[in-house]
Protein backbone atom coordinates (compact mmCIF):
# COMPACT_ATOMS: atom_id res chain seq x y z
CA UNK A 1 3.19 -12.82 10.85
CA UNK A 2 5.86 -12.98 7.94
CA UNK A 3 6.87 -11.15 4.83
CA UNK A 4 4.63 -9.86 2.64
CA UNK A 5 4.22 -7.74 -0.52
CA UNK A 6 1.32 -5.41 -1.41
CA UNK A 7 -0.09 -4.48 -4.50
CA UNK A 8 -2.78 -1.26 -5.11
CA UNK A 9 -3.90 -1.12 -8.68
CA UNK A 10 -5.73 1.35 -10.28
CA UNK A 11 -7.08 -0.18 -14.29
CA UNK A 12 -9.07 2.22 -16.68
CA UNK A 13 -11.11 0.87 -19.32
CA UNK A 14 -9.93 3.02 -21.86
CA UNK A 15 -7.18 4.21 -20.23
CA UNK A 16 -3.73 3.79 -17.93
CA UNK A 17 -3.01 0.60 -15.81
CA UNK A 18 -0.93 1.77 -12.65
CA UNK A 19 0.13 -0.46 -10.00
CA UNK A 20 2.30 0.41 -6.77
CA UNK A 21 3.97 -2.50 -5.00
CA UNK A 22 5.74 -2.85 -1.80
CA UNK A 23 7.17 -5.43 0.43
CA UNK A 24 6.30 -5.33 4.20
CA UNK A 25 6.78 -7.34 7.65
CA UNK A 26 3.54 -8.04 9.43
CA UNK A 27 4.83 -8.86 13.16
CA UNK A 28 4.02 -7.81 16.56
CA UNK A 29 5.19 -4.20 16.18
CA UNK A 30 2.74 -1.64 14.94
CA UNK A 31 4.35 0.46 11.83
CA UNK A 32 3.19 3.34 9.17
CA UNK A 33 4.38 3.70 5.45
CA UNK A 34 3.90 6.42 2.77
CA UNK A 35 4.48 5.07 -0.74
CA UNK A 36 5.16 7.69 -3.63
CA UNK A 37 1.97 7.32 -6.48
CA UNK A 38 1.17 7.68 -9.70
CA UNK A 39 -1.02 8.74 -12.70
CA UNK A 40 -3.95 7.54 -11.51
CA UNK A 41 -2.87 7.21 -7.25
CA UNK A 42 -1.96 10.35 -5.81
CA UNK A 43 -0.06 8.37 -2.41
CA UNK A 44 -0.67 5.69 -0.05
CA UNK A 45 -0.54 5.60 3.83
CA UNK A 46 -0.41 2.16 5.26
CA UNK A 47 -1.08 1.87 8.86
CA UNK A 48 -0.44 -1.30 10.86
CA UNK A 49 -1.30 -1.75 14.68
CA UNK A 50 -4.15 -1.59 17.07
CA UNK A 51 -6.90 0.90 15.96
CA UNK A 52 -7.15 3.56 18.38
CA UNK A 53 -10.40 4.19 20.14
């Protein structure tokens, strides 16, 4: 539980270096989020909660 932040990267050898960040809240409530990508990311869904069956 608490504040967090969370970092994708995506590093080429011989090429970009792309990193998307964001700050969540990991608590008792179950929550989605779509972040915006990049060159090398095309999006991100984060899903937080029980896993349904």
């Amino acid at each position: 539980m608490g504040s967090y932040t969370l970092f994708i990267e995506a590093v080429r050898e011989k090429g970009t270096h792309q990193l998307i960040r964001t700050g969540i809240e990991i608590g008792d409530q179950p929550f989605e989020k779509d972040l915006k990508g990049n060159i090398e990311i095309s999006s991100v869904h984060l899903s937080y909660g029980m896993r349904k069956q």
